[in-house]
PDB file of N, CA and C in Angstrom:
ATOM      1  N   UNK A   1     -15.887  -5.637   7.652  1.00  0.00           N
ATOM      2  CA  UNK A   1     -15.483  -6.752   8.481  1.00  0.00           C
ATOM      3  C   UNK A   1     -14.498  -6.238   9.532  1.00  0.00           C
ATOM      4  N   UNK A   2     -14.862  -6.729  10.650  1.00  0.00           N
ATOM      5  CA  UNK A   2     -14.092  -5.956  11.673  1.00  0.00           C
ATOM      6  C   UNK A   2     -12.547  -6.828  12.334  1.00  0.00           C
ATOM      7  N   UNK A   3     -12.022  -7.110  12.871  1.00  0.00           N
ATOM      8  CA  UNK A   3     -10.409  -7.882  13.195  1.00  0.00           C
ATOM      9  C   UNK A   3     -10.792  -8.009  14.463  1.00  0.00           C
ATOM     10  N   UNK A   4     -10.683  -9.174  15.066  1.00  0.00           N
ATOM     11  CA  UNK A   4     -10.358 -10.110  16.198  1.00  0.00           C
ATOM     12  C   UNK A   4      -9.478  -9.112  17.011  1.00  0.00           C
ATOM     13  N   UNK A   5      -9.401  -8.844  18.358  1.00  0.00           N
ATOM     14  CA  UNK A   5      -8.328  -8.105  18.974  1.00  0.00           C
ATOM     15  C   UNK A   5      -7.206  -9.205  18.877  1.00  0.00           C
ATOM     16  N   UNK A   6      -5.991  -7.911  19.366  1.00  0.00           N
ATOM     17  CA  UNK A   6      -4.385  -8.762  19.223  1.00  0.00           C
ATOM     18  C   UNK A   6      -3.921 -10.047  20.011  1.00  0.00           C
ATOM     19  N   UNK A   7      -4.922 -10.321  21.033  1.00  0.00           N
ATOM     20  CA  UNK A   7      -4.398 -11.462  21.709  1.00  0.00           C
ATOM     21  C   UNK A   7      -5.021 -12.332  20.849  1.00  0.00           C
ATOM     22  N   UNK A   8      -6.154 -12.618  20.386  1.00  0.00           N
ATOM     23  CA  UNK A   8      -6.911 -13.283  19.404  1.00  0.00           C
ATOM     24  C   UNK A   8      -6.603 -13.602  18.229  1.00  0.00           C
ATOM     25  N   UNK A   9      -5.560 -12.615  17.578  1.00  0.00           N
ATOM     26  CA  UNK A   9      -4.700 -12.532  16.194  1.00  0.00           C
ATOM     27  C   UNK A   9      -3.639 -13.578  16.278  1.00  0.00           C
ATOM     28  N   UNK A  10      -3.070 -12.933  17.466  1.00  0.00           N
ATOM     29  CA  UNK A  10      -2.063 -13.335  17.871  1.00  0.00           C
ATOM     30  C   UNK A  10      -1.940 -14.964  18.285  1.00  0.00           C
ATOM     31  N   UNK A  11      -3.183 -15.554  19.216  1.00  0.00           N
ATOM     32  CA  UNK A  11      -3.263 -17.009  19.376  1.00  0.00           C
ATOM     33  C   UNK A  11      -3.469 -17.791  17.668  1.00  0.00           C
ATOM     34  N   UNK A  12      -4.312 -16.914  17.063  1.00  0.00           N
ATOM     35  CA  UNK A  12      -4.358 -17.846  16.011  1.00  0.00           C
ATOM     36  C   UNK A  12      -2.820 -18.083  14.824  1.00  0.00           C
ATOM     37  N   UNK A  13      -2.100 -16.867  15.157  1.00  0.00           N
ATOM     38  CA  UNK A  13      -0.362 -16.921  14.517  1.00  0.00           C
ATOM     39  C   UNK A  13       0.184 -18.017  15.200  1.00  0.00           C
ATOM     40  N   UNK A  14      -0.108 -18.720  16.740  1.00  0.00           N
ATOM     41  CA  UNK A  14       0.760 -19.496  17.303  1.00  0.00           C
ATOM     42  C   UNK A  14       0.157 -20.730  16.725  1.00  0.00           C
ATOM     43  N   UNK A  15      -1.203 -21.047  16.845  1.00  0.00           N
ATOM     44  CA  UNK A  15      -2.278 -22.081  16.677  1.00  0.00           C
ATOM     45  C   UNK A  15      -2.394 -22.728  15.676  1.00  0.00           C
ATOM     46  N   UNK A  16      -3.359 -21.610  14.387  1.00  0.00           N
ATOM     47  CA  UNK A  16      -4.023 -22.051  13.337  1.00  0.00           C
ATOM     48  C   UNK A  16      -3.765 -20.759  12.118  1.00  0.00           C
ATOM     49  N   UNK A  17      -2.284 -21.220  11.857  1.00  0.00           N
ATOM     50  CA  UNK A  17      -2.237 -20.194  10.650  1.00  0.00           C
ATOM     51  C   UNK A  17      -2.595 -20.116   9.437  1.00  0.00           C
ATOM     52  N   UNK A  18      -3.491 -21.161   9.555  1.00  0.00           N
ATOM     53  CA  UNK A  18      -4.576 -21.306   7.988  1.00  0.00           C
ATOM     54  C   UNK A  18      -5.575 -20.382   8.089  1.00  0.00           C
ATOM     55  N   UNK A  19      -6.359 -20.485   9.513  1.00  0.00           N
ATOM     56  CA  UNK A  19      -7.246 -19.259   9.643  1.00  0.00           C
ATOM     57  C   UNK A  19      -6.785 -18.284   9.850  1.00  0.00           C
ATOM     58  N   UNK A  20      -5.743 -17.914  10.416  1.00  0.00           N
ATOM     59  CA  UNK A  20      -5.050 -16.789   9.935  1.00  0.00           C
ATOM     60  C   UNK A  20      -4.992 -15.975   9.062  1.00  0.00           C
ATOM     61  N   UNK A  21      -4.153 -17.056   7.743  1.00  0.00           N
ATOM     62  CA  UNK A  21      -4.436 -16.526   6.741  1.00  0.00           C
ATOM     63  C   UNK A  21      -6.019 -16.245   5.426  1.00  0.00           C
ATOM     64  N   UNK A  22      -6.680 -17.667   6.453  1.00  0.00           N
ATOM     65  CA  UNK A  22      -8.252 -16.798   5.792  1.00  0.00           C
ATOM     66  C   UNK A  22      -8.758 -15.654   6.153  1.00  0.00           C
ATOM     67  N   UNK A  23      -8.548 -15.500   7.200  1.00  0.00           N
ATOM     68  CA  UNK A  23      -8.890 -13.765   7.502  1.00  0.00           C
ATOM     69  C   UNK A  23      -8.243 -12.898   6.802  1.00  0.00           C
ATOM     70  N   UNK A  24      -7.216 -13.056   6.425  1.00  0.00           N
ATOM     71  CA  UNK A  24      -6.102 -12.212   5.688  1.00  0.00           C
ATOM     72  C   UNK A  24      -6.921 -11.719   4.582  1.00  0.00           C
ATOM     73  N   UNK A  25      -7.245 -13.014   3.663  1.00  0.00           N
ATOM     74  CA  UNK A  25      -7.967 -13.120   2.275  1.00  0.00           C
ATOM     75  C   UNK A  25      -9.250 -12.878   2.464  1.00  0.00           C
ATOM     76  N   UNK A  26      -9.702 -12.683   3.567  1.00  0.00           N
ATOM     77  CA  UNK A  26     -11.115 -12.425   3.586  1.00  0.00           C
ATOM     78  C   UNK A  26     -11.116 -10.639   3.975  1.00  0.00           C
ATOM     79  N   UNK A  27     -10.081 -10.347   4.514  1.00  0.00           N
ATOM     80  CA  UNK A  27     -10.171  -8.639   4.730  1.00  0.00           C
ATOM     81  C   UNK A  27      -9.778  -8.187   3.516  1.00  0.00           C
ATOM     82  N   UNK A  28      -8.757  -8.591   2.614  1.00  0.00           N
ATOM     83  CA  UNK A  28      -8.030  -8.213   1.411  1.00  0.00           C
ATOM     84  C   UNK A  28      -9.446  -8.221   0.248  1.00  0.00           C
ATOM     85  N   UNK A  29      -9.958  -9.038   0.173  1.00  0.00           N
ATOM     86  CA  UNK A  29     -11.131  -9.421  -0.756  1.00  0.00           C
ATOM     87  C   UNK A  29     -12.470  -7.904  -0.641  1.00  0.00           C
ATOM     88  N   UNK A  30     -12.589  -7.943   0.911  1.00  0.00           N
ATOM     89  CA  UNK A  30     -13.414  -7.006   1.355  1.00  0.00           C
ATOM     90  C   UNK A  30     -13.143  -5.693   1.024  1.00  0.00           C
ATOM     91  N   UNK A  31     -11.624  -5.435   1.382  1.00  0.00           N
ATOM     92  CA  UNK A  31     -10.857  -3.962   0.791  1.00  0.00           C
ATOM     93  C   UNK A  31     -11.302  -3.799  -0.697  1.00  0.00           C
ATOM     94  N   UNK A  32     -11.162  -4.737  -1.307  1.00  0.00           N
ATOM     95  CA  UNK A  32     -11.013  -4.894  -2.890  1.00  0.00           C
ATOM     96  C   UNK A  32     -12.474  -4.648  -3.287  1.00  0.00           C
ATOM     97  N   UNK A  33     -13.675  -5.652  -3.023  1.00  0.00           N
ATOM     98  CA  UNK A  33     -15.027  -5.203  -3.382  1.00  0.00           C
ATOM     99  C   UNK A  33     -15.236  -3.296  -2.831  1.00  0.00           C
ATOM    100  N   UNK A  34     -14.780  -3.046  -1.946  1.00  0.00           N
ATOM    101  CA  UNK A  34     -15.140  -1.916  -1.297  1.00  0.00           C
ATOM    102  C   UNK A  34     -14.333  -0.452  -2.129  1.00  0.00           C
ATOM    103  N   UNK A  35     -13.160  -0.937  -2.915  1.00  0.00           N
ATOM    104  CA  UNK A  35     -12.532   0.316  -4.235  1.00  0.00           C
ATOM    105  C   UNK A  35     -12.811   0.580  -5.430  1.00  0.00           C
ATOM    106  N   UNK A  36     -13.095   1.830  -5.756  1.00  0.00           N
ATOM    107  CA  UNK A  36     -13.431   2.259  -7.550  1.00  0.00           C
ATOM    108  C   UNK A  36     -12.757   1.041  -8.226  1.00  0.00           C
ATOM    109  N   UNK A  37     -13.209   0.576  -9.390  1.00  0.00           N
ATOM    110  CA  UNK A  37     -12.827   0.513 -10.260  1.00  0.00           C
ATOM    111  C   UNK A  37     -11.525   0.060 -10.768  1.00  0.00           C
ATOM    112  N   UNK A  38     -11.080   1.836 -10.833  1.00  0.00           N
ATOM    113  CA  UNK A  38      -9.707   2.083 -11.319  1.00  0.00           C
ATOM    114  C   UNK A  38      -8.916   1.273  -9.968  1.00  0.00           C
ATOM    115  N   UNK A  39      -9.074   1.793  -8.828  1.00  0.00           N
ATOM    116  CA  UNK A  39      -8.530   1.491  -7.708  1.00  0.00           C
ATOM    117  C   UNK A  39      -8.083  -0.366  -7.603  1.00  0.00           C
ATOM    118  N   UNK A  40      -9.469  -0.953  -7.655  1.00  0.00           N
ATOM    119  CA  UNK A  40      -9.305  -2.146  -7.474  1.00  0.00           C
ATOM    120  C   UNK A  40      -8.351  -2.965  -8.200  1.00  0.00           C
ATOM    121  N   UNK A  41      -7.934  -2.495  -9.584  1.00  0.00           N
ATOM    122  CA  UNK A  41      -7.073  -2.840 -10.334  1.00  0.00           C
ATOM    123  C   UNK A  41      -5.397  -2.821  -9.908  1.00  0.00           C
ATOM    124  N   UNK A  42      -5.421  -1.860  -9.973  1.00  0.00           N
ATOM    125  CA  UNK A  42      -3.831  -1.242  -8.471  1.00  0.00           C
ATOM    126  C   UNK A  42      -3.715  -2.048  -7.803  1.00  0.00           C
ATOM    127  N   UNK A  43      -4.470  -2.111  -7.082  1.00  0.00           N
ATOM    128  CA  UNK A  43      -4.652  -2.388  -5.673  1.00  0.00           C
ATOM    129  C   UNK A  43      -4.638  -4.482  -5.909  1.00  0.00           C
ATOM    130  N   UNK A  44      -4.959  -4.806  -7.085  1.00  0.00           N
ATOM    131  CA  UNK A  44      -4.621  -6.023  -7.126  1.00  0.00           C
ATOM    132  C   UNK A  44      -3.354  -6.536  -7.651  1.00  0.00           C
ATOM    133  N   UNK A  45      -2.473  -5.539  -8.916  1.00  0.00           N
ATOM    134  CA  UNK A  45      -1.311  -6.026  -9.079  1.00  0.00           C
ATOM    135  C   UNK A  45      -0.576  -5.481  -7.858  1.00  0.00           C
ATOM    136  N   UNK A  46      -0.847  -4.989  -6.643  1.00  0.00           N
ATOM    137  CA  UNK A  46       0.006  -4.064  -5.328  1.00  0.00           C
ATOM    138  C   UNK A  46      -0.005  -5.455  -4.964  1.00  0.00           C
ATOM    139  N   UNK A  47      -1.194  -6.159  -4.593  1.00  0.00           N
ATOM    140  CA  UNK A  47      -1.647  -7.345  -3.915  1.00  0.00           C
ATOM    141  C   UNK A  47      -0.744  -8.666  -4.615  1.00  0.00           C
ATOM    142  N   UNK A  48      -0.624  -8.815  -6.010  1.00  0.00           N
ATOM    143  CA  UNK A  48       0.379  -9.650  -6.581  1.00  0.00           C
ATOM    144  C   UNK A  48       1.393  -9.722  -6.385  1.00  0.00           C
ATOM    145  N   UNK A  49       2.176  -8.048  -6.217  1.00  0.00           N
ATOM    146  CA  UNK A  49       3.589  -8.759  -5.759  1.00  0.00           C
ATOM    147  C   UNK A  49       4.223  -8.822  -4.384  1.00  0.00           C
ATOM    148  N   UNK A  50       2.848  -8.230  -3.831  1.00  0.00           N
ATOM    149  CA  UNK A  50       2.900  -8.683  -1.836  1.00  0.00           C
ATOM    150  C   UNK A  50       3.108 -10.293  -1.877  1.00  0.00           C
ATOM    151  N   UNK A  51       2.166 -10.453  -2.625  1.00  0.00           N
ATOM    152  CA  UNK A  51       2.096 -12.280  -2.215  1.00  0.00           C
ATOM    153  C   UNK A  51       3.270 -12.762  -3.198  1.00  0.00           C
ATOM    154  N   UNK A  52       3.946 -12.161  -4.337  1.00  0.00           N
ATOM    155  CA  UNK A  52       5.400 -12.705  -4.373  1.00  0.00           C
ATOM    156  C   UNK A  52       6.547 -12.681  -3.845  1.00  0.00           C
ATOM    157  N   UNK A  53       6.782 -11.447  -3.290  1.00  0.00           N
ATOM    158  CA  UNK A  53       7.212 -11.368  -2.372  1.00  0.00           C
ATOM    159  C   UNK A  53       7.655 -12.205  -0.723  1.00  0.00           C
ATOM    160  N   UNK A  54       6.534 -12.671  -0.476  1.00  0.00           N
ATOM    161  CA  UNK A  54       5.903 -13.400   0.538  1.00  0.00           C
ATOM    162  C   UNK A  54       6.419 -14.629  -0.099  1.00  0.00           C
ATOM    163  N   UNK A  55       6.459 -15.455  -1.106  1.00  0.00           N
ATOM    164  CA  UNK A  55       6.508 -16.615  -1.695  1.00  0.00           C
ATOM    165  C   UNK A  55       8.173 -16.337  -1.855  1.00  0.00           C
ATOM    166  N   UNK A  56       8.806 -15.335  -2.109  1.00  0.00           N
ATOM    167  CA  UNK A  56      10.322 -15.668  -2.245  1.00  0.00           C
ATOM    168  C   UNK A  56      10.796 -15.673  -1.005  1.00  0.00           C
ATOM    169  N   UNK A  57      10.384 -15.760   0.149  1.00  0.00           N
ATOM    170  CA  UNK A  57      10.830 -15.593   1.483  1.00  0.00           C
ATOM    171  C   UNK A  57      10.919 -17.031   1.960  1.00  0.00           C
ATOM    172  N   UNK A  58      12.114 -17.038   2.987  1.00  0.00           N
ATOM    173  CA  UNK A  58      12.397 -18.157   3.162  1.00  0.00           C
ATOM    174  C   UNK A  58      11.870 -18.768   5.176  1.00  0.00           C
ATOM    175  N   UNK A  59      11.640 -17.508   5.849  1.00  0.00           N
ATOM    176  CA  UNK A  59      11.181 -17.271   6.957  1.00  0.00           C
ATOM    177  C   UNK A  59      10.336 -16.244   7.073  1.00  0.00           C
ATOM    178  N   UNK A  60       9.676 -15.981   8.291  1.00  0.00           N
ATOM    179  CA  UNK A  60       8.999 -15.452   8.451  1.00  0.00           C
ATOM    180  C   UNK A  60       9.851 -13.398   8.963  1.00  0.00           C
ATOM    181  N   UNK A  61      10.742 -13.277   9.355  1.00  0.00           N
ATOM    182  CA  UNK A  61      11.788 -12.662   9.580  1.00  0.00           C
ATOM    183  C   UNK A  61      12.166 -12.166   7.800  1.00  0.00           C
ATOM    184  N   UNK A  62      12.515 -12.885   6.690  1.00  0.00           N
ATOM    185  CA  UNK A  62      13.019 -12.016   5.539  1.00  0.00           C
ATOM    186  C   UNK A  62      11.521 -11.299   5.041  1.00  0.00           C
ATOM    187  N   UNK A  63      10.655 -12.601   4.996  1.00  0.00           N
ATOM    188  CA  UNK A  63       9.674 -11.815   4.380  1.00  0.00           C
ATOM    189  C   UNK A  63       8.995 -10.202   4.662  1.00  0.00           C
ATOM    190  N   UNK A  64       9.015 -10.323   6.361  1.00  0.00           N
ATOM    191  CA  UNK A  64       8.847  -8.725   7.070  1.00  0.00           C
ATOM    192  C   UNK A  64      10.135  -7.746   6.642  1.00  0.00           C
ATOM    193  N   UNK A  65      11.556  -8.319   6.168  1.00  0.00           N
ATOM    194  CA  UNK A  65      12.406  -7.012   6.084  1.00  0.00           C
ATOM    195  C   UNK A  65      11.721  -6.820   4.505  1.00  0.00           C
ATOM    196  N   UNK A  66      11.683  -8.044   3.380  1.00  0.00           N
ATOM    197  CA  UNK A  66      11.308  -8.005   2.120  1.00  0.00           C
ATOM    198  C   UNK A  66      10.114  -7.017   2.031  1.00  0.00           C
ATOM    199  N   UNK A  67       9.061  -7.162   2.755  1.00  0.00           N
ATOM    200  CA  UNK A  67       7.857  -6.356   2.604  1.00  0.00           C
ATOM    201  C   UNK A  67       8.548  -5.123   3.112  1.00  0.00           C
ATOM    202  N   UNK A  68       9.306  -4.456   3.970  1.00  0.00           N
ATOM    203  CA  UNK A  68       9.515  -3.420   4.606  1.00  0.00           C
ATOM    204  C   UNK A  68      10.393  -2.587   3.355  1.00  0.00           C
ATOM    205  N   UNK A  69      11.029  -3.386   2.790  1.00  0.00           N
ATOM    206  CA  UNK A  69      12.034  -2.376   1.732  1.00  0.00           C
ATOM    207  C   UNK A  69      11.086  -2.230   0.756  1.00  0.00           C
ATOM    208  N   UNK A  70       9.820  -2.807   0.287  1.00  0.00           N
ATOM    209  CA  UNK A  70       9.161  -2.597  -0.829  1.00  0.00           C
ATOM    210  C   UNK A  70       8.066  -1.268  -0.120  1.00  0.00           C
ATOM    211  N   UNK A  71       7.827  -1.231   0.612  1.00  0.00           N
ATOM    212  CA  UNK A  71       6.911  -0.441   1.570  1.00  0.00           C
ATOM    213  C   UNK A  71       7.955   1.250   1.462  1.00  0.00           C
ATOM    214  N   UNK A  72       9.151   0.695   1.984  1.00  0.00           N
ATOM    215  CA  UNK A  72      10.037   2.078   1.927  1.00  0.00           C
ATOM    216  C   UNK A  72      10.115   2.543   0.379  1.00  0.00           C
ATOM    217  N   UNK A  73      10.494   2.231  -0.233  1.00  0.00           N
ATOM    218  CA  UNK A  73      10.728   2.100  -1.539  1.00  0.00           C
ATOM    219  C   UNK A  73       9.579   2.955  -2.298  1.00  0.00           C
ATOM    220  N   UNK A  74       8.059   2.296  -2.041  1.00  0.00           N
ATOM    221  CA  UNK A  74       7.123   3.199  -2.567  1.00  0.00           C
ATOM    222  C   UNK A  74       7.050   4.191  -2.298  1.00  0.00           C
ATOM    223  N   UNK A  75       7.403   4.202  -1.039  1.00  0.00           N
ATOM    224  CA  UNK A  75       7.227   5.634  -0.117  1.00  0.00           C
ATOM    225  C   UNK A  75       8.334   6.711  -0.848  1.00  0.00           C
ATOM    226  N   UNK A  76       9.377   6.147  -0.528  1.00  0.00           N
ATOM    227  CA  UNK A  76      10.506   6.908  -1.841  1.00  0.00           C
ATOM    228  C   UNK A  76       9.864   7.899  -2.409  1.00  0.00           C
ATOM    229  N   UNK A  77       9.625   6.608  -3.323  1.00  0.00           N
ATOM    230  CA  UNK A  77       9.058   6.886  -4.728  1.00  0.00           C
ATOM    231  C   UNK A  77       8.003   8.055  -5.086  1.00  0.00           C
ATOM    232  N   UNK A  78       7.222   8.059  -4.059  1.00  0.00           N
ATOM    233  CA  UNK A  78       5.712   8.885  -4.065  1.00  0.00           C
ATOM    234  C   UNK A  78       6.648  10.248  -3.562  1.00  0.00           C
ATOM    235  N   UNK A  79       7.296  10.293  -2.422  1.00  0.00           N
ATOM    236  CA  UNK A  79       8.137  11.697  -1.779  1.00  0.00           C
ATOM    237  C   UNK A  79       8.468  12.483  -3.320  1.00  0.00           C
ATOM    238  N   UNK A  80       9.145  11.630  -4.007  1.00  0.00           N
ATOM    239  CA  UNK A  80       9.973  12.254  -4.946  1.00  0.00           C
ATOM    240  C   UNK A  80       9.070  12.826  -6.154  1.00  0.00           C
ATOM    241  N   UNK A  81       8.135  12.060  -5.795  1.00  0.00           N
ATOM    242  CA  UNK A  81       6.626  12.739  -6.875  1.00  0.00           C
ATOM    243  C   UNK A  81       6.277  13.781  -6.634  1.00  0.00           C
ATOM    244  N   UNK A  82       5.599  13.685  -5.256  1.00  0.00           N
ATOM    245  CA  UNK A  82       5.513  14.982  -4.670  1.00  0.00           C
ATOM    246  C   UNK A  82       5.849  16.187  -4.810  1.00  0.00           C
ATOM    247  N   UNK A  83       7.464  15.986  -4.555  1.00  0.00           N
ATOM    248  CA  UNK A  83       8.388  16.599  -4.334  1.00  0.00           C
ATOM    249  C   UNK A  83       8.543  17.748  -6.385  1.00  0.00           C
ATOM    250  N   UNK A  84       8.442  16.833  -7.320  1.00  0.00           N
ATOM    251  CA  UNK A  84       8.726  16.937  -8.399  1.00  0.00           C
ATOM    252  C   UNK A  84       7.096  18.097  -8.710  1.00  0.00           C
ATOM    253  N   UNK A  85       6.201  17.879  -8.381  1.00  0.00           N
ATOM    254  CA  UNK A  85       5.143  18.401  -8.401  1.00  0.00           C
ATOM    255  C   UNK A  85       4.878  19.454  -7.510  1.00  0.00           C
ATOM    256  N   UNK A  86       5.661  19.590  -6.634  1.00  0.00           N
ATOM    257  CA  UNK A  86       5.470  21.097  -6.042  1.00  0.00           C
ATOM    258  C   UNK A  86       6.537  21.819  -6.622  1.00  0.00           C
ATOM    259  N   UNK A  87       7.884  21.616  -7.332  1.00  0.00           N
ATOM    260  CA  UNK A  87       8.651  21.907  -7.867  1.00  0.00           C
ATOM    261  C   UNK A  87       7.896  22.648  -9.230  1.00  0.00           C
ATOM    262  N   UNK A  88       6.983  21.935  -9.854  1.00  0.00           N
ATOM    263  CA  UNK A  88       6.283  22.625 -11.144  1.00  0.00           C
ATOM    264  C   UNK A  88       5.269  22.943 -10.349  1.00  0.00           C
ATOM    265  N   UNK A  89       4.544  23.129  -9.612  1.00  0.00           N
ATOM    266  CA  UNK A  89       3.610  24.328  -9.126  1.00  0.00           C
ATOM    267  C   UNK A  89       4.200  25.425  -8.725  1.00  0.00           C
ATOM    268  N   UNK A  90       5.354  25.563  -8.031  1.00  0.00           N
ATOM    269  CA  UNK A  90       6.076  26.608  -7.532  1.00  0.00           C
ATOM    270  C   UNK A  90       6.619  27.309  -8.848  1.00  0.00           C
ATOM    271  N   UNK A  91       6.738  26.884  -9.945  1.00  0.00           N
ATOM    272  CA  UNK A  91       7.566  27.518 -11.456  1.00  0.00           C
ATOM    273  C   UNK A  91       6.792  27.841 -11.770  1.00  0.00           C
ATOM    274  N   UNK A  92       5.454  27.846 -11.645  1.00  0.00           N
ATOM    275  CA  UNK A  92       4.249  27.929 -12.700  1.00  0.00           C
ATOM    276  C   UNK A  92       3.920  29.395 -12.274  1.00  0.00           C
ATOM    277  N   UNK A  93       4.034  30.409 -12.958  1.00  0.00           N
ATOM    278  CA  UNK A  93       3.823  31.935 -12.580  1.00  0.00           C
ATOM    279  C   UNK A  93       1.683  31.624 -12.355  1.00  0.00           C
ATOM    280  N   UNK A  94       1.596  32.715 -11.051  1.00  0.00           N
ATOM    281  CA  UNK A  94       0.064  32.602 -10.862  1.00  0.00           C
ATOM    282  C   UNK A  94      -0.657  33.503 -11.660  1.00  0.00           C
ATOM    283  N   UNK A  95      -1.865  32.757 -12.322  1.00  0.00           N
ATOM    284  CA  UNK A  95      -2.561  33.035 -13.470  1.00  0.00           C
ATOM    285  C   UNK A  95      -2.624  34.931 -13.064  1.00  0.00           C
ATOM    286  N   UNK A  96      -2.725  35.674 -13.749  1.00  0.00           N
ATOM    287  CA  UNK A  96      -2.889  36.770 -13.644  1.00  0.00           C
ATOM    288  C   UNK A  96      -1.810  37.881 -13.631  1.00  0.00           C
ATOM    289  N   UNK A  97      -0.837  37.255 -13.031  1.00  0.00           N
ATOM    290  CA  UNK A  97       0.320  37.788 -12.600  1.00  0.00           C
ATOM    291  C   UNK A  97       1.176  38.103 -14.122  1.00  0.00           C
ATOM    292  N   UNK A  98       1.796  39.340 -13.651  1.00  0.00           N
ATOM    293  CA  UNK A  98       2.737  39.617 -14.794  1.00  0.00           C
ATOM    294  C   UNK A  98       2.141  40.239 -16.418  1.00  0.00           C
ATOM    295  N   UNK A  99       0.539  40.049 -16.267  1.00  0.00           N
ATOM    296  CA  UNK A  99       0.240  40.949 -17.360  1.00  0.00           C
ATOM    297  C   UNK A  99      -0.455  42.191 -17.439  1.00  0.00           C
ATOM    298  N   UNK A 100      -0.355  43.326 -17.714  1.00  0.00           N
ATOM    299  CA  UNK A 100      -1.371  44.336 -18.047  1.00  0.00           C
ATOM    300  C   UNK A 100      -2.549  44.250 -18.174  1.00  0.00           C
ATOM    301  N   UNK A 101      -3.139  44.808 -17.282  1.00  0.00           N
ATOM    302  CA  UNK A 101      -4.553  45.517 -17.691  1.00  0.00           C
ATOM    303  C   UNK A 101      -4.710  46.409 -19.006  1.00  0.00           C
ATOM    304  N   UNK A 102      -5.834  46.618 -19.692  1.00  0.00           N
ATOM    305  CA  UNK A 102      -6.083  47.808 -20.156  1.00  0.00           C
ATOM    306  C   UNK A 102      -7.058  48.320 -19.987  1.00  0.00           C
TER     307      UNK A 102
END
């Protein structure tokens, strides 16, 4: 499913933010039929606490900083994974190394 250009997005944010948000649920739905399995599962409790998120917001302004610290936050989170995992690849002596032939 393809997205309306931004002036088009954009009239319907001033207009008709019901269809708005059906497009929302209709691209989100599409993402979702379109992931493994495993994926789609993720990807729906990710989707649960977007939309709680969204529901503890009191404007349209907290909800974008609210989504933005949860967005940073993962991101964090994954760096430090990363980060922790090249840390044990780099310790991990390379197979071969360090023993005798005979």
């Amino acid at each position: 499913m393809s997205l309306p250009d931004f002036d088009t997005l954009k009239a319907l944010a001033q207009q008709d933010e019901g269809a708005l948000d059906a497009l929302l649920e209709a691209q989100i739905s599409a993402l979702l039929e379109a992931a493994t399995p495993q994926c789609r599962e993720r990807l729906r409790g990710l989707q649960f606490r977007i939309d709680c998120e969204k529901r503890l917001s009191h404007n349209p302004i907290e909800r974008c900083v609210r989504l933005s610290r949860m967005l940073r936050a993962h991101c964090t989170e994954l760096g430090h994974s990363l980060n922790r995992l090249q840390e044990e690849l780099t310790a991990q002596p390379a197979s071969g190394e360090g023993q005798v032939s005979s």
